[in-house]
PDB file of N, CA and C in Angstrom:
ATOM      1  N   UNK A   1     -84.953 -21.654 119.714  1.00  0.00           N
ATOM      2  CA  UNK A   1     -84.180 -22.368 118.720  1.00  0.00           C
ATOM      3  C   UNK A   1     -82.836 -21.658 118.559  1.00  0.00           C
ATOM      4  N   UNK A   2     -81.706 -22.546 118.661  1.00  0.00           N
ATOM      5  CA  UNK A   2     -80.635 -21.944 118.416  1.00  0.00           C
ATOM      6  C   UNK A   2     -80.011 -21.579 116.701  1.00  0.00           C
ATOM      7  N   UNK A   3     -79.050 -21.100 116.706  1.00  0.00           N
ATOM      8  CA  UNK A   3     -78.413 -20.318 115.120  1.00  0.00           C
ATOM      9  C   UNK A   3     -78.131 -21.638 114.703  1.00  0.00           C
ATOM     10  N   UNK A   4     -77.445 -22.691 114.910  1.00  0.00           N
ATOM     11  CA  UNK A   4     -77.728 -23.438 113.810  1.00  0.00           C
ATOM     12  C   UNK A   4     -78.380 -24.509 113.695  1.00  0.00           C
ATOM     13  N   UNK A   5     -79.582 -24.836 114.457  1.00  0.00           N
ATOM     14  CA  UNK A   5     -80.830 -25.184 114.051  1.00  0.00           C
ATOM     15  C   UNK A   5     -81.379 -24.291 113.037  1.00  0.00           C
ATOM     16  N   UNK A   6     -81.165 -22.985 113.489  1.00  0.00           N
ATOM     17  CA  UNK A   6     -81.772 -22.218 112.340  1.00  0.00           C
ATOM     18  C   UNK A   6     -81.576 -22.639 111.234  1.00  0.00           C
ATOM     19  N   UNK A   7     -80.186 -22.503 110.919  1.00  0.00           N
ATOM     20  CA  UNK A   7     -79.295 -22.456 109.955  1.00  0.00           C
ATOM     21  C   UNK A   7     -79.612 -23.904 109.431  1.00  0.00           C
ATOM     22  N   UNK A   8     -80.257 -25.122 110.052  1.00  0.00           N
ATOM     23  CA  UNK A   8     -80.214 -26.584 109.411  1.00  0.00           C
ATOM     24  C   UNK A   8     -81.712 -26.292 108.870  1.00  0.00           C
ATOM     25  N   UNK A   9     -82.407 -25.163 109.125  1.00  0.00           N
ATOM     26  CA  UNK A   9     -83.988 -24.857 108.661  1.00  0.00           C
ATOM     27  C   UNK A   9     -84.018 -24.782 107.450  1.00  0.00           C
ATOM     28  N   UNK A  10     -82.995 -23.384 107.240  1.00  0.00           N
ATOM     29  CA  UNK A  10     -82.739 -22.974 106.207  1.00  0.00           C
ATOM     30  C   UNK A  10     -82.573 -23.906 105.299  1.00  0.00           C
ATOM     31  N   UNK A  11     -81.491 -24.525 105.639  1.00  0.00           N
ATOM     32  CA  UNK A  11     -80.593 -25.097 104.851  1.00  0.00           C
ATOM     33  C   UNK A  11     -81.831 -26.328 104.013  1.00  0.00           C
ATOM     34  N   UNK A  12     -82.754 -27.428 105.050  1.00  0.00           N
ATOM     35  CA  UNK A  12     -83.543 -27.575 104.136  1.00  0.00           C
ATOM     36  C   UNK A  12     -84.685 -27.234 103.530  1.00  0.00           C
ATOM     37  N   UNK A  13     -85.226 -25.893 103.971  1.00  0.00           N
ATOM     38  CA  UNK A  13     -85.830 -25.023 103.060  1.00  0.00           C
ATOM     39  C   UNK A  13     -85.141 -24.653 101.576  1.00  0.00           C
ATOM     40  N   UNK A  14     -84.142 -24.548 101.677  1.00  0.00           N
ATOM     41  CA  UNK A  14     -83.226 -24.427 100.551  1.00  0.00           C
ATOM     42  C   UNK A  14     -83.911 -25.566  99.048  1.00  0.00           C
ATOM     43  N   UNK A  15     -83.480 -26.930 100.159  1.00  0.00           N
ATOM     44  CA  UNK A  15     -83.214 -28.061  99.382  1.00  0.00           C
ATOM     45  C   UNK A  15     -84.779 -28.489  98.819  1.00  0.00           C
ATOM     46  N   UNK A  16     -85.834 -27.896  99.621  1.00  0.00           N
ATOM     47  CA  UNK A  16     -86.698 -28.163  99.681  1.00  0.00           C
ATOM     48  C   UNK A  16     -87.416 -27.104  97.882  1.00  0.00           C
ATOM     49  N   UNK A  17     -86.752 -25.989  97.874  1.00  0.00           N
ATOM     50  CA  UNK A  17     -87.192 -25.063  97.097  1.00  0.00           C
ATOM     51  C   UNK A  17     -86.312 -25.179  95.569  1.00  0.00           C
ATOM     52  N   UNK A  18     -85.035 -25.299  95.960  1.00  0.00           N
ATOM     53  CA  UNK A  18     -84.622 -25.891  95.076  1.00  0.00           C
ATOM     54  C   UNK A  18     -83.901 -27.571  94.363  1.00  0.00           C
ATOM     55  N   UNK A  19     -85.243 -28.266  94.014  1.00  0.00           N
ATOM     56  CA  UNK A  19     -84.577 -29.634  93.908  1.00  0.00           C
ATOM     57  C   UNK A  19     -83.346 -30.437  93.420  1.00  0.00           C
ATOM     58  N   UNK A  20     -83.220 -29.439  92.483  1.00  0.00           N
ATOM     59  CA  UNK A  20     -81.765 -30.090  91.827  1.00  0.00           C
ATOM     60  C   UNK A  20     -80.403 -29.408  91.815  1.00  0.00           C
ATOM     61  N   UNK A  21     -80.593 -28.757  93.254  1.00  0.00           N
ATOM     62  CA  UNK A  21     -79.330 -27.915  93.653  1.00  0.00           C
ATOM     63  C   UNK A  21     -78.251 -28.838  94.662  1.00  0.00           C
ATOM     64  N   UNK A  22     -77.572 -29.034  94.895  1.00  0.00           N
ATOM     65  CA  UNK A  22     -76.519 -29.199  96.069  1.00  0.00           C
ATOM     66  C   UNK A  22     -76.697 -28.305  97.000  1.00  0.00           C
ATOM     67  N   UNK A  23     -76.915 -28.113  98.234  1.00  0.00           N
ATOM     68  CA  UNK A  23     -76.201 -27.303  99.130  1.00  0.00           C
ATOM     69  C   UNK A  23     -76.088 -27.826 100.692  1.00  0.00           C
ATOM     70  N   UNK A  24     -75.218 -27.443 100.912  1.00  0.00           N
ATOM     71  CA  UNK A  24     -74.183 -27.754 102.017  1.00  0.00           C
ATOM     72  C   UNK A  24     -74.044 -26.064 103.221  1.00  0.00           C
ATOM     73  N   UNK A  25     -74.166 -26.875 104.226  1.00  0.00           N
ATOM     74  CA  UNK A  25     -73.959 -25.442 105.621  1.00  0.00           C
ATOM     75  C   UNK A  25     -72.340 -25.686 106.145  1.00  0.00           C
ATOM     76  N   UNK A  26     -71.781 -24.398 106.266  1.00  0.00           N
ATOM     77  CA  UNK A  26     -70.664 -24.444 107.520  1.00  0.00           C
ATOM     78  C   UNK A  26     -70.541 -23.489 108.033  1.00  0.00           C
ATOM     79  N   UNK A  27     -70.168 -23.523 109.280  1.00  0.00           N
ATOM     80  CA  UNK A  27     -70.112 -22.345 110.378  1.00  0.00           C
ATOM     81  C   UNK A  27     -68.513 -22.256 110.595  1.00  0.00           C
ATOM     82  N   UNK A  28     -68.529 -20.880 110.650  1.00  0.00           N
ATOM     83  CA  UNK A  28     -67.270 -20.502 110.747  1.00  0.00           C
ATOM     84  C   UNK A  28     -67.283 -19.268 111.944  1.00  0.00           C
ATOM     85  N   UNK A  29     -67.103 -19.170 113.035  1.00  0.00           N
ATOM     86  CA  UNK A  29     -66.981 -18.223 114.176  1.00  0.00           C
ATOM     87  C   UNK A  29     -68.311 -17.986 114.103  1.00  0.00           C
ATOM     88  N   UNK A  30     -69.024 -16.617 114.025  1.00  0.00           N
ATOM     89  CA  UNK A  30     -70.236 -15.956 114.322  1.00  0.00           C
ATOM     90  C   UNK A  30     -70.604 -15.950 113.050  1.00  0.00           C
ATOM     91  N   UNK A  31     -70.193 -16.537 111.867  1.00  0.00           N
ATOM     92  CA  UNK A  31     -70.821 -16.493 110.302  1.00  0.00           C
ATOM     93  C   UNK A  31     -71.765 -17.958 109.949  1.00  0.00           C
ATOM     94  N   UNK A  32     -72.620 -18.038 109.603  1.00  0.00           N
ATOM     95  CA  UNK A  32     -73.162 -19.234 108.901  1.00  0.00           C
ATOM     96  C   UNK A  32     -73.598 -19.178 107.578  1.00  0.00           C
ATOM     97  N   UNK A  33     -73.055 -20.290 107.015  1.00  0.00           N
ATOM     98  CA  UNK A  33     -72.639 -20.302 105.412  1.00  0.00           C
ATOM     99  C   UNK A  33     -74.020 -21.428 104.937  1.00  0.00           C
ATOM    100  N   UNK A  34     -74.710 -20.725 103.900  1.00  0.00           N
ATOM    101  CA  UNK A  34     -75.378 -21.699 103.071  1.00  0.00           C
ATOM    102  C   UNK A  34     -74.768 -21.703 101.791  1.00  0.00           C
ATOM    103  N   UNK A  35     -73.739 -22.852 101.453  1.00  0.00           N
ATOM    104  CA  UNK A  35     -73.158 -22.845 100.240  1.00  0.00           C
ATOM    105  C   UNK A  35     -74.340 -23.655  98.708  1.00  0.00           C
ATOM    106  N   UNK A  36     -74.455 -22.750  97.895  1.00  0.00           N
ATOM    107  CA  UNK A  36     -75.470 -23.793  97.195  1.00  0.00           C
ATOM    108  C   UNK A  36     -74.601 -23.409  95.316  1.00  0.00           C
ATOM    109  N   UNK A  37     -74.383 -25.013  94.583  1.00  0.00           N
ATOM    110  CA  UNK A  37     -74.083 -25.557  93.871  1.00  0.00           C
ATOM    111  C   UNK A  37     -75.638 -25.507  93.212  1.00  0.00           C
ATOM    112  N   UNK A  38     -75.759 -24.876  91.925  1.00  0.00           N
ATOM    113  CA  UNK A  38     -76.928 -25.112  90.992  1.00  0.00           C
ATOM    114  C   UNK A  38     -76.193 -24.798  89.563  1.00  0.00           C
ATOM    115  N   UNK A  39     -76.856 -25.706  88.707  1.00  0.00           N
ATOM    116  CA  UNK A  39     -76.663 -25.614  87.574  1.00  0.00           C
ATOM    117  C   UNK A  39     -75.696 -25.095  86.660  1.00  0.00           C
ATOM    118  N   UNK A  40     -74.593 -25.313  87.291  1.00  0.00           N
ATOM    119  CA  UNK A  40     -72.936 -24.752  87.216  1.00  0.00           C
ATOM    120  C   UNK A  40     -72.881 -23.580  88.053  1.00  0.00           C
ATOM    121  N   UNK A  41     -73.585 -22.981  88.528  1.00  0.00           N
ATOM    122  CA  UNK A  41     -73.002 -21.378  89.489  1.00  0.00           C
ATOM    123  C   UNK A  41     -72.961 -22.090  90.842  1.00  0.00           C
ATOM    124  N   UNK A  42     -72.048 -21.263  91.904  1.00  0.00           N
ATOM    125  CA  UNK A  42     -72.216 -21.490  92.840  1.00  0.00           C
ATOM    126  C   UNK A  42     -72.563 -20.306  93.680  1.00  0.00           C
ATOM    127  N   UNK A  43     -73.308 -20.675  94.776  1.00  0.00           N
ATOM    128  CA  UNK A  43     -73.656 -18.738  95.303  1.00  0.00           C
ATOM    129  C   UNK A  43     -73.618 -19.489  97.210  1.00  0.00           C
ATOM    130  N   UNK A  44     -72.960 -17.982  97.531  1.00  0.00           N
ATOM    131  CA  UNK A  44     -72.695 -18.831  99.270  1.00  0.00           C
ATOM    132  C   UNK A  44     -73.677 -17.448  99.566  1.00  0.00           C
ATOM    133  N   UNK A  45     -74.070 -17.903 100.647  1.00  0.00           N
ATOM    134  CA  UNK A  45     -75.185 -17.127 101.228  1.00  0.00           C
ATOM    135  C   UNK A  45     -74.971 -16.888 103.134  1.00  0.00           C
ATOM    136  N   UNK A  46     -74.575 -16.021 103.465  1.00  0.00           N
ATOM    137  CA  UNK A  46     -74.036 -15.747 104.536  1.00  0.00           C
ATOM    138  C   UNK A  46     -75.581 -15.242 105.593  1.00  0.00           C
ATOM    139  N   UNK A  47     -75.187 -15.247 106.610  1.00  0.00           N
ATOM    140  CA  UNK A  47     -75.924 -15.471 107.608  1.00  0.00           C
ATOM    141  C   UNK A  47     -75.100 -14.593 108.757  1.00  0.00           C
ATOM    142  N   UNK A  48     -74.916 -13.860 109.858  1.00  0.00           N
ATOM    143  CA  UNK A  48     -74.779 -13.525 111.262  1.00  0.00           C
ATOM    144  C   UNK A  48     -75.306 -13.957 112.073  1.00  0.00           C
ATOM    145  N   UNK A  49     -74.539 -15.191 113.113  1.00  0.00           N
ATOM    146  CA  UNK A  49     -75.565 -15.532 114.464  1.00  0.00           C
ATOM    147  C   UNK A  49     -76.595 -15.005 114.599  1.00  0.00           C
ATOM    148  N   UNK A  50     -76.371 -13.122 114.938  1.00  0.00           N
ATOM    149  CA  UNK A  50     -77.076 -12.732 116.008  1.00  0.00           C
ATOM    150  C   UNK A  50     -78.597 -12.238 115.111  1.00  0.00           C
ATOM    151  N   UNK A  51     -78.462 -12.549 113.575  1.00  0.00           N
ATOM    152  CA  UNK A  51     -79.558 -12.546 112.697  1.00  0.00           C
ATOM    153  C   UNK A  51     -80.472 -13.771 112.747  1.00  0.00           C
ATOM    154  N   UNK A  52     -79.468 -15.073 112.889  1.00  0.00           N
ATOM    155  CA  UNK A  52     -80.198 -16.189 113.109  1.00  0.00           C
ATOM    156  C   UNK A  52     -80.970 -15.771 114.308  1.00  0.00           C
ATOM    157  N   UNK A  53     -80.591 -15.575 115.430  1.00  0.00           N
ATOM    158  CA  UNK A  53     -80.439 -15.595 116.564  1.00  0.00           C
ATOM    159  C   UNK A  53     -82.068 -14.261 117.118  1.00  0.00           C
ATOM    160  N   UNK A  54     -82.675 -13.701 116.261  1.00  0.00           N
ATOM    161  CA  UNK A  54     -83.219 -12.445 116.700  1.00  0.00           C
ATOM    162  C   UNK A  54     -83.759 -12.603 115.785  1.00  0.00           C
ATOM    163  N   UNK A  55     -84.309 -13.328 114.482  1.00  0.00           N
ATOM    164  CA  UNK A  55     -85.008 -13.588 113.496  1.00  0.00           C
ATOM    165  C   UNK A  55     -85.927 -14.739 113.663  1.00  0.00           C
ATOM    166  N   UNK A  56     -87.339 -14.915 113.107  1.00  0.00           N
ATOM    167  CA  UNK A  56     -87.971 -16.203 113.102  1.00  0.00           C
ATOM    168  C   UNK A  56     -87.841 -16.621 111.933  1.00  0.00           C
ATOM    169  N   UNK A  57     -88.011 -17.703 111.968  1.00  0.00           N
ATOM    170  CA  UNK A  57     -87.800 -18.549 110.761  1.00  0.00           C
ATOM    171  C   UNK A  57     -88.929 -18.452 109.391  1.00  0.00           C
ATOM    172  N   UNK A  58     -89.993 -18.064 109.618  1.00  0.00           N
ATOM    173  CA  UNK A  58     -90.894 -17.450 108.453  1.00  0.00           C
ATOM    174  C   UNK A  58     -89.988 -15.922 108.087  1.00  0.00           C
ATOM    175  N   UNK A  59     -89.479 -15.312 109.158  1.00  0.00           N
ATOM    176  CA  UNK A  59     -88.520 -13.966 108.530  1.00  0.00           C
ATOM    177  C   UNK A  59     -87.681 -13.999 107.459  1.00  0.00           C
ATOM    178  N   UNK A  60     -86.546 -15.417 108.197  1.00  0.00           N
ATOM    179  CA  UNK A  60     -85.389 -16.273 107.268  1.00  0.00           C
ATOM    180  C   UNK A  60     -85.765 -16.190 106.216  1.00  0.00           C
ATOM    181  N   UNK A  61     -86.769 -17.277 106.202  1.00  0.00           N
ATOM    182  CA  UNK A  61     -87.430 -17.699 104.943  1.00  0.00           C
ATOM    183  C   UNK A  61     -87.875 -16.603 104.131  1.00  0.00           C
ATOM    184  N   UNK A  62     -88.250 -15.586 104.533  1.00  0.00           N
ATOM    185  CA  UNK A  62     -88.807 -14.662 103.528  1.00  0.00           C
ATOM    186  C   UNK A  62     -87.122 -14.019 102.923  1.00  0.00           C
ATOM    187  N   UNK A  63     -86.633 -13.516 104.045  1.00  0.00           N
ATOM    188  CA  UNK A  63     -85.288 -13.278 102.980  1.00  0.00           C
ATOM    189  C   UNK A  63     -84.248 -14.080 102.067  1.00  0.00           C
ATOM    190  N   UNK A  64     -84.783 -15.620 101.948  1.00  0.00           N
ATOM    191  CA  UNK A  64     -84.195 -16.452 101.560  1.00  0.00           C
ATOM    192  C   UNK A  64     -85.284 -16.285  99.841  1.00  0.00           C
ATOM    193  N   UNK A  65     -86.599 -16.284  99.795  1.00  0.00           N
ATOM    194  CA  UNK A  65     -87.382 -16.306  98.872  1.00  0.00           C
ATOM    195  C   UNK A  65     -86.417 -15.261  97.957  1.00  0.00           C
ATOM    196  N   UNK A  66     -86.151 -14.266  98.019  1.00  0.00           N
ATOM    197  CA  UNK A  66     -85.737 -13.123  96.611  1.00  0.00           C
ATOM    198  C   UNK A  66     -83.948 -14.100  96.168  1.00  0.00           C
ATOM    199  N   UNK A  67     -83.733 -15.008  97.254  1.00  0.00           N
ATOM    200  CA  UNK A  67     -82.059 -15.210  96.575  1.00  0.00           C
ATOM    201  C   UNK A  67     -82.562 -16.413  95.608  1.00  0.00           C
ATOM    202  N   UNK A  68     -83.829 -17.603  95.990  1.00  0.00           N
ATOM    203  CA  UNK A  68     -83.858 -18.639  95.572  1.00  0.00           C
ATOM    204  C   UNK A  68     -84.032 -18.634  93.856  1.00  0.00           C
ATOM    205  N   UNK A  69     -85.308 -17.119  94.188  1.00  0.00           N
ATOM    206  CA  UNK A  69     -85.799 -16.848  92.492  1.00  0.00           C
ATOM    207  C   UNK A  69     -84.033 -16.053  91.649  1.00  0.00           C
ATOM    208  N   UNK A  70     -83.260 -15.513  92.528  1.00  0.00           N
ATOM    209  CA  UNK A  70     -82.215 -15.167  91.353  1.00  0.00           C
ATOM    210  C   UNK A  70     -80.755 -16.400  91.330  1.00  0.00           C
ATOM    211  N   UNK A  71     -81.177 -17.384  92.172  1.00  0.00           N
ATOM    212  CA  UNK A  71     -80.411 -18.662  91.419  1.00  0.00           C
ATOM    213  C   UNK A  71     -81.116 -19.274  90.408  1.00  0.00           C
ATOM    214  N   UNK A  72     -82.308 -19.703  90.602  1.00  0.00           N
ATOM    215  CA  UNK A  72     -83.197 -20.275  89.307  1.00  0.00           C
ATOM    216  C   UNK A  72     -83.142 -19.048  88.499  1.00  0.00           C
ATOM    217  N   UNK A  73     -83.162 -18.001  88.408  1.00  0.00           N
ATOM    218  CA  UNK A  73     -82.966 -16.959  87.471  1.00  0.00           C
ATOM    219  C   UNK A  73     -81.608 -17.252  86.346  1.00  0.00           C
ATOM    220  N   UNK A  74     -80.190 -17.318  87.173  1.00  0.00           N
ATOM    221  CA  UNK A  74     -79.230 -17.359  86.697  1.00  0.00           C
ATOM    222  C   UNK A  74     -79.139 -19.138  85.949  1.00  0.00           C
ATOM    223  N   UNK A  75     -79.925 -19.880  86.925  1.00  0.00           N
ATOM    224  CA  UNK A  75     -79.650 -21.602  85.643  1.00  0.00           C
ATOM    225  C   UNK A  75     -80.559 -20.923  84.620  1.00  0.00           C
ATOM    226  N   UNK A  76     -81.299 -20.335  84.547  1.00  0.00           N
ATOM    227  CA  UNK A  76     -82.202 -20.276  82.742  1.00  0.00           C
ATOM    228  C   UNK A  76     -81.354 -19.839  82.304  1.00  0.00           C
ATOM    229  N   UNK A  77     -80.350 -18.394  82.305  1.00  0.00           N
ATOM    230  CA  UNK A  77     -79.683 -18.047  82.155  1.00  0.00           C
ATOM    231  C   UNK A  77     -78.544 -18.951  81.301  1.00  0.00           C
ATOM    232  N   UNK A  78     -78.098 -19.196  82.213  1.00  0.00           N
ATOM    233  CA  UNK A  78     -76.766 -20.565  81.925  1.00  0.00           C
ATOM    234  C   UNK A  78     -77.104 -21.757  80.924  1.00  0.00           C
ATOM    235  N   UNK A  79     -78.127 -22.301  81.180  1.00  0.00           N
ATOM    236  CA  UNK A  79     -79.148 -23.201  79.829  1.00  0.00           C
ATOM    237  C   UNK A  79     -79.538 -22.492  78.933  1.00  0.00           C
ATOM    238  N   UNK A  80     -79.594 -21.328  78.551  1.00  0.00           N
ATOM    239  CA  UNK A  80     -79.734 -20.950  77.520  1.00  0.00           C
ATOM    240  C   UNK A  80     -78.529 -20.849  76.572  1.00  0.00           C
ATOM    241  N   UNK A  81     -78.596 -21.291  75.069  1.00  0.00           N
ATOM    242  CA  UNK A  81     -77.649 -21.109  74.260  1.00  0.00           C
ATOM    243  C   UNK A  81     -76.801 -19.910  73.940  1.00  0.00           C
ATOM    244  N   UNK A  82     -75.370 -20.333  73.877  1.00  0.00           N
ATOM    245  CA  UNK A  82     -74.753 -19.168  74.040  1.00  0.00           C
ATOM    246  C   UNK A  82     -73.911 -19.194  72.610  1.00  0.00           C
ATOM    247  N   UNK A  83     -73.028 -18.071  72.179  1.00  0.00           N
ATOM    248  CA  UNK A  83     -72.453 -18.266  71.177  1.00  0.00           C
ATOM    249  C   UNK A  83     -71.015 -18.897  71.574  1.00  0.00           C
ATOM    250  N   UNK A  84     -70.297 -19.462  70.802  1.00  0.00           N
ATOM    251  CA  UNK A  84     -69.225 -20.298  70.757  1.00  0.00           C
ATOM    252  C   UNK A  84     -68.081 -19.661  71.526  1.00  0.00           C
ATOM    253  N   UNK A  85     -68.115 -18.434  71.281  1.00  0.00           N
ATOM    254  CA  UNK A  85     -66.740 -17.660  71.665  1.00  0.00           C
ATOM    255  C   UNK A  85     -67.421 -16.667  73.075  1.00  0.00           C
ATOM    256  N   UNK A  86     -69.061 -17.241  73.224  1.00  0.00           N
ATOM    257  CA  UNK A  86     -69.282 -16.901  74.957  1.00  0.00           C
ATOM    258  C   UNK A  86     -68.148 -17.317  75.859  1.00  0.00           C
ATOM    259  N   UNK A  87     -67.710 -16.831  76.867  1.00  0.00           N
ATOM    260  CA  UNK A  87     -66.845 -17.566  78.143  1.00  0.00           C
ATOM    261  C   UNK A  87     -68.340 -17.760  78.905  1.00  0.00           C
ATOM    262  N   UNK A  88     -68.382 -18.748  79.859  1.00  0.00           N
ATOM    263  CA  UNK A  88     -69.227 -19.143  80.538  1.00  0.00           C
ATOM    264  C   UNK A  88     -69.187 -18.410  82.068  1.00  0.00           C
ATOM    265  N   UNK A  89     -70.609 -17.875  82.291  1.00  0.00           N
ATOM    266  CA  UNK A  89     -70.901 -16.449  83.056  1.00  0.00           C
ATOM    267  C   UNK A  89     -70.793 -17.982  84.873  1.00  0.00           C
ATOM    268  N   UNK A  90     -70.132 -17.254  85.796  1.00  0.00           N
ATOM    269  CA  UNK A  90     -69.986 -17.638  87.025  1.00  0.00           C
ATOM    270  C   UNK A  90     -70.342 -16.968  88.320  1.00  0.00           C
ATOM    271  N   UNK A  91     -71.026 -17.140  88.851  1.00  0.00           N
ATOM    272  CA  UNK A  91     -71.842 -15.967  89.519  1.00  0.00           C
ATOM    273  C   UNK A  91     -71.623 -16.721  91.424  1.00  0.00           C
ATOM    274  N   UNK A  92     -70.878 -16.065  92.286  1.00  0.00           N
ATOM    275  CA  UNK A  92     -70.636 -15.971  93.647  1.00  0.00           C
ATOM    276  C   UNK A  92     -71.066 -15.117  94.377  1.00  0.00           C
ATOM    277  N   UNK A  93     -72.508 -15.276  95.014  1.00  0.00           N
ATOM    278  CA  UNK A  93     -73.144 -14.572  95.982  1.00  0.00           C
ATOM    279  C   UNK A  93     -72.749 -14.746  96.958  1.00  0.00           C
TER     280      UNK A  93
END
């Protein structure tokens, strides 16, 4: 399997784990981007070919499991009530 098959694995493992997220892939030279839109934050999640490329996809997936729980981490976060003169917290992984 090539890097961005991988990378389209991911990508709906993503969608698959988190339902009411957006996210979108782009490749840029030897980088692959999982951009994901949740609950006002946005967090991009980077990738190296040669990681796609020398990794199995239960591997992926396992290093994808610790980012999924700290985006759903950060929407409770963000849904929770804040005080008036909070600025609203923005978080770019």
């Amino acid at each position: 399997m090539d890097a961005e098959a991988k990378a389209c694995a991911l990508l709906e493992h993503l969608i698959d784990r988190l339902h009411d997220a957006e996210v979108d892939y782009q490749c840029s030279g030897s980088s692959h981007e999982l951009l994901v839109r949740h609950a006002g934050s946005r967090f991009t999640i980077r990738f190296a070919e040669q990681s796609l490329l020398t990794k199995t996809l239960p591997d992926l997936y396992a290093l994808l499991a610790p980012m999924v729980e700290r985006i759903r981490a950060n929407s409770y976060r963000s849904q929770a009530p804040t005080p008036a003169s909070a600025a609203p917290f923005r978080h770019a992984a």
